[in-house]
Protein backbone atom coordinates (compact mmCIF):
# COMPACT_ATOMS: atom_id res chain seq x y z
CA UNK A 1 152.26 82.26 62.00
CA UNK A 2 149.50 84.09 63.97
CA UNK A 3 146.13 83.24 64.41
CA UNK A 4 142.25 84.52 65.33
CA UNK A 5 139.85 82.00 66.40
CA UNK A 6 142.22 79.12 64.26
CA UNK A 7 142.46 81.38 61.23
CA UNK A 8 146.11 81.84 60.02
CA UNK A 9 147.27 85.37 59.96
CA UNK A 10 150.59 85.61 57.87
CA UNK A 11 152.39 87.69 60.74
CA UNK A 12 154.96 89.66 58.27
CA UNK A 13 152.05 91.45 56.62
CA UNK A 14 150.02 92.69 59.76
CA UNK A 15 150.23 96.15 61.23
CA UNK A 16 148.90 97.80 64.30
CA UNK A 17 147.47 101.10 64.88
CA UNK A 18 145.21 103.59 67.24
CA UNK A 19 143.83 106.56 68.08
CA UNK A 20 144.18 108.02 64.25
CA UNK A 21 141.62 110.56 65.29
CA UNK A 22 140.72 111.40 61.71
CA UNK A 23 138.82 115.00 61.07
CA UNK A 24 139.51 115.82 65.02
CA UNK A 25 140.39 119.10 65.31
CA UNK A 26 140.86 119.24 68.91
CA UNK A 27 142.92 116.51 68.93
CA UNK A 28 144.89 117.67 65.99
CA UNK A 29 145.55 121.40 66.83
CA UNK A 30 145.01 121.37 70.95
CA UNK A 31 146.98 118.09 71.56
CA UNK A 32 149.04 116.88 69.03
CA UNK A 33 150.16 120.68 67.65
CA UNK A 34 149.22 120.39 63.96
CA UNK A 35 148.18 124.12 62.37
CA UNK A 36 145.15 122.31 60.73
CA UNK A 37 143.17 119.38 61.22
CA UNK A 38 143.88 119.00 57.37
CA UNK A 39 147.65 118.81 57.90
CA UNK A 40 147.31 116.01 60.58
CA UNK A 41 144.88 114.39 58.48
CA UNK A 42 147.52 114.36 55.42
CA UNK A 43 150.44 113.66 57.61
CA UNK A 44 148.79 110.28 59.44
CA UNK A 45 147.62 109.29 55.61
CA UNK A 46 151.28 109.88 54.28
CA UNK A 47 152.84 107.55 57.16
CA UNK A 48 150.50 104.97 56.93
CA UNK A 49 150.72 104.51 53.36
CA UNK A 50 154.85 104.47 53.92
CA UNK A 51 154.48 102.36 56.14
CA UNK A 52 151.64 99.61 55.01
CA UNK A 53 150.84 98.01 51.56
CA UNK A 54 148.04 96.81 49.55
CA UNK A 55 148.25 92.78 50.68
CA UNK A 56 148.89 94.13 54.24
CA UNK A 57 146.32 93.46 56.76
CA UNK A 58 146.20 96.53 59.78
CA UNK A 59 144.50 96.44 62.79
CA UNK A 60 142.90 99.50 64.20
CA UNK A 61 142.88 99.11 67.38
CA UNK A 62 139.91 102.06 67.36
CA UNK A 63 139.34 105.36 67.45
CA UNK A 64 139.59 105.92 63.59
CA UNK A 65 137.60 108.45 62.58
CA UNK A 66 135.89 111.54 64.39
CA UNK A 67 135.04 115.14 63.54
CA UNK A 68 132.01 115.45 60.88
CA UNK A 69 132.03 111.82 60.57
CA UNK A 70 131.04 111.84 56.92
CA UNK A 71 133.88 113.87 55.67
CA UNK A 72 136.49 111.78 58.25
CA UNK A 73 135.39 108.22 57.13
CA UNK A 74 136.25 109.12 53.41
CA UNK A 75 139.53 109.36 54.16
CA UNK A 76 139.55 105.65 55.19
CA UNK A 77 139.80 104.96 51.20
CA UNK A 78 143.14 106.57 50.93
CA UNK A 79 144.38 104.17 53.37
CA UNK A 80 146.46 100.68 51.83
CA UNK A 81 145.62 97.79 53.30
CA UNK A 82 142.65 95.42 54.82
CA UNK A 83 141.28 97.13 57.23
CA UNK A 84 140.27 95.32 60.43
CA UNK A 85 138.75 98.03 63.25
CA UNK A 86 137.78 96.95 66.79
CA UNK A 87 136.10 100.10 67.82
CA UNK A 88 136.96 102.23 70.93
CA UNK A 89 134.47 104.61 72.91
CA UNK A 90 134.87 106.97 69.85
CA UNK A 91 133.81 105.27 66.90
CA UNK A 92 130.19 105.64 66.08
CA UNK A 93 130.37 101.38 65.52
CA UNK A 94 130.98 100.81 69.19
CA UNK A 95 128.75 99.30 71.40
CA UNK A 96 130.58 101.33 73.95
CA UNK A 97 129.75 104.46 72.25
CA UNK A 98 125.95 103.87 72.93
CA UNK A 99 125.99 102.30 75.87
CA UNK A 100 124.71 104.64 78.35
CA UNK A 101 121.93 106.41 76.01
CA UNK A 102 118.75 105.45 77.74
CA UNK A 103 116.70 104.12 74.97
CA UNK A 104 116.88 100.76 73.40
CA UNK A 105 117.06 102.22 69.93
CA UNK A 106 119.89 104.16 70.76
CA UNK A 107 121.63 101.80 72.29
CA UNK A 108 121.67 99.33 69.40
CA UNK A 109 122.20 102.45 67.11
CA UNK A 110 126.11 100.91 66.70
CA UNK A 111 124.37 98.27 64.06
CA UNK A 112 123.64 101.05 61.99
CA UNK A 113 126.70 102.16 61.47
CA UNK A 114 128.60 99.11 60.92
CA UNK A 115 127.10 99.38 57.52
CA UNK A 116 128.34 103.11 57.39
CA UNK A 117 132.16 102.12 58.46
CA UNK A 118 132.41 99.31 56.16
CA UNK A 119 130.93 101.12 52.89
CA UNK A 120 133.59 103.89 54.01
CA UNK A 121 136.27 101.01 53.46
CA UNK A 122 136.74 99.20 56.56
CA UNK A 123 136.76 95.54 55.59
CA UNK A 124 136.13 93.75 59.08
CA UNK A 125 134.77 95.12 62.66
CA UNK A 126 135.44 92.78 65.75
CA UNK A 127 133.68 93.67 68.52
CA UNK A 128 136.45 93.45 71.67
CA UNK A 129 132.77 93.60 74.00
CA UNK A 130 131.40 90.15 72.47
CA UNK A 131 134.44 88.01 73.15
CA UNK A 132 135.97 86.35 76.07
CA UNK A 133 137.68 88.94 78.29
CA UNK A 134 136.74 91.27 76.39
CA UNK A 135 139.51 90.95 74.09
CA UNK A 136 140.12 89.34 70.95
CA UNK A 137 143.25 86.73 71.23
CA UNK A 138 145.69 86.91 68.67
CA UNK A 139 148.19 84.19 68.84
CA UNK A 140 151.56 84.86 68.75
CA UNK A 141 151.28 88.32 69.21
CA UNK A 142 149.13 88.81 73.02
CA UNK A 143 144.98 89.94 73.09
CA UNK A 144 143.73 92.77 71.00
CA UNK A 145 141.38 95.62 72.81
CA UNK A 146 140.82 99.42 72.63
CA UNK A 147 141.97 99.70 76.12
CA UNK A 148 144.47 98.65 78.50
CA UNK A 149 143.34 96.58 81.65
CA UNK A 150 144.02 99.32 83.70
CA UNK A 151 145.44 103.16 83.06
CA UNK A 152 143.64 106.27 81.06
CA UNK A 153 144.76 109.59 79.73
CA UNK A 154 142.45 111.17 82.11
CA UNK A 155 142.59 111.51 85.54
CA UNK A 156 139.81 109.28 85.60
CA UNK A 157 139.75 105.98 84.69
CA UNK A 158 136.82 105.11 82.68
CA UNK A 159 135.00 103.00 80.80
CA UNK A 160 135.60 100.41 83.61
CA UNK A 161 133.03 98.03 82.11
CA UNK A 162 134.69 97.24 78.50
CA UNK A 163 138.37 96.75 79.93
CA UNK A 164 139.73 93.76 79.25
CA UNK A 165 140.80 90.68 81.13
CA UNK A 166 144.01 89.30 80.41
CA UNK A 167 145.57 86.02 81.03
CA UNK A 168 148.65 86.44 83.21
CA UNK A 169 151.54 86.14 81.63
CA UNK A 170 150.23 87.49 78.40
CA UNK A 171 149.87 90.68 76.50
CA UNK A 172 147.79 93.76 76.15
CA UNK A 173 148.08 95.49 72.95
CA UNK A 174 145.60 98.53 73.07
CA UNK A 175 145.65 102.05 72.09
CA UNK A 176 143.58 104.85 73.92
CA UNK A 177 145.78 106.22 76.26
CA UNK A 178 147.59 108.25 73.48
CA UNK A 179 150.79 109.65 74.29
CA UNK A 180 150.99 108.24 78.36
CA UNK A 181 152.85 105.18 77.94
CA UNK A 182 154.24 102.63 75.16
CA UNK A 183 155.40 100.02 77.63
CA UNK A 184 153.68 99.47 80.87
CA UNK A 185 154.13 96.17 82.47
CA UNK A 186 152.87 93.86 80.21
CA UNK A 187 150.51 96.49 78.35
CA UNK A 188 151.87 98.02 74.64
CA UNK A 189 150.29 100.98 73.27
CA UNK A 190 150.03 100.88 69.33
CA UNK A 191 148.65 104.56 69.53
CA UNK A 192 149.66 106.64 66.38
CA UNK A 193 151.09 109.08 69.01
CA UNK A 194 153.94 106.97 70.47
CA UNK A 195 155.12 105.57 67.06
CA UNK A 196 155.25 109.12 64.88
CA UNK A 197 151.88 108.62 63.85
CA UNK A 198 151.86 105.68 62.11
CA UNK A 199 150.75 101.83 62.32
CA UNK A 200 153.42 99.54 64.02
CA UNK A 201 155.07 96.51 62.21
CA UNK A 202 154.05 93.37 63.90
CA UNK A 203 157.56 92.02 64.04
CA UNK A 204 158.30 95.63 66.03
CA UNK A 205 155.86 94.90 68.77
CA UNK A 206 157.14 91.00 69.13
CA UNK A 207 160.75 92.58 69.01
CA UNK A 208 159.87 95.11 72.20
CA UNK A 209 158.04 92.47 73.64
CA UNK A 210 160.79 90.28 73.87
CA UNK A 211 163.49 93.05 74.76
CA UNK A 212 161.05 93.68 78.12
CA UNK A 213 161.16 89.99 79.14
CA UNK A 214 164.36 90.21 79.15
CA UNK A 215 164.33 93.14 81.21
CA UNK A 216 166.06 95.40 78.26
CA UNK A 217 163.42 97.52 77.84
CA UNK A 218 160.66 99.81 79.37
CA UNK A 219 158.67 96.98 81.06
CA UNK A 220 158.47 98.20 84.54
């Protein structure tokens, strides 16, 4: 059995995700080599739903939604499953998103859309910035977060100020560094690109885990 904060998580019904990048036509005709933003759209929709079902419980791991944000976030209603999103520096919800606008107003601007995401069908936002480390611990599986302590899919490393600090010895599970790594160290990337574009099984992540302290896997 997992656990946030001392709240029991039934581990064989949780999935993890990133990076969907809904309605992001750069990301799904430049990057990932779709003909169509539609067609990516359809095709990350289609997996998920294979994948996940209605009593499931995903985390997004952030970056869900970008594009005209209005028509992206309706396709968060053709997703199965309760929907738990800590944003990344993409999603309109993040305090990371606003941080560096020079007004006050903007800067709390990611209340607003709280409201926005969770009308759209999201049914939880945890805020990775608010909590210890800046990371939210799930036992038995390692400490949620957007991003990796350390690594980008730039050449720059940014967003230096909402990385996470990690107990050592434990795990990172994060997305936004795409298709860069899936293993690094002690760091596992749930982005949709390294797992055909579509969340991961809990049980899958414990079961790589475990194959890398062992030294059978990709955890150099």
């Amino acid at each position: 059995m997992a656990s946030i904060d001392g709240s029991p998580i039934e581990i064989e019904r949780v999935f993890f995700t990133s990076d969907l990048h809904l309605g992001h036509v750069n990301a799904a005709v430049k990057h990932r080599g779709f003909s169509s933003v539609d067609e990516m759209n359809e095709l990350i929709i289609r997996r998920w739903n294979e994948r996940v079902g209605d009593g499931d419980q995903v985390f997004v791991l952030g970056d869900l939604c970008m594009g005209k944000i209005a028509d992206s976030l309706e396709l968060v209603s053709r997703l199965k499953g309760r929907i738990t999103l800590i944003p990344g520096n993409h999603d309109r919800c993040s305090i990371t998103h606003w941080a560096e606008h020079k007004t006050v107003a903007k800067r709390d601007a990611w209340l607003d859309w709280e409201r926005v995401y969770l009308d759209a069908g999201v049914a939880e936002i945890l805020h990775a910035e608010h909590s210890p480390g800046r990371c939210i611990e799930m036992k038995g599986v390692g400490y949620l977060s957007h991003y990796p302590p350390r690594g980008d899919h730039t050449v720059e490393e940014r967003y230096l100020g909402a990385r996470p600090t990690i107990p050592e010895g434990a795990w990172s599970v994060h997305g936004h560094v795409h298709d860069v790594w899936t293993v690094r160290g002690r760091m596992i990337n749930v982005g949709i690109d390294v797992w055909d574009f579509g969340p991961v099984w809990a049980y899958t992540l414990q079961d790589v885990m475990g194959a890398c302290e062992l030294g059978l896997g990709s955890g150099a």
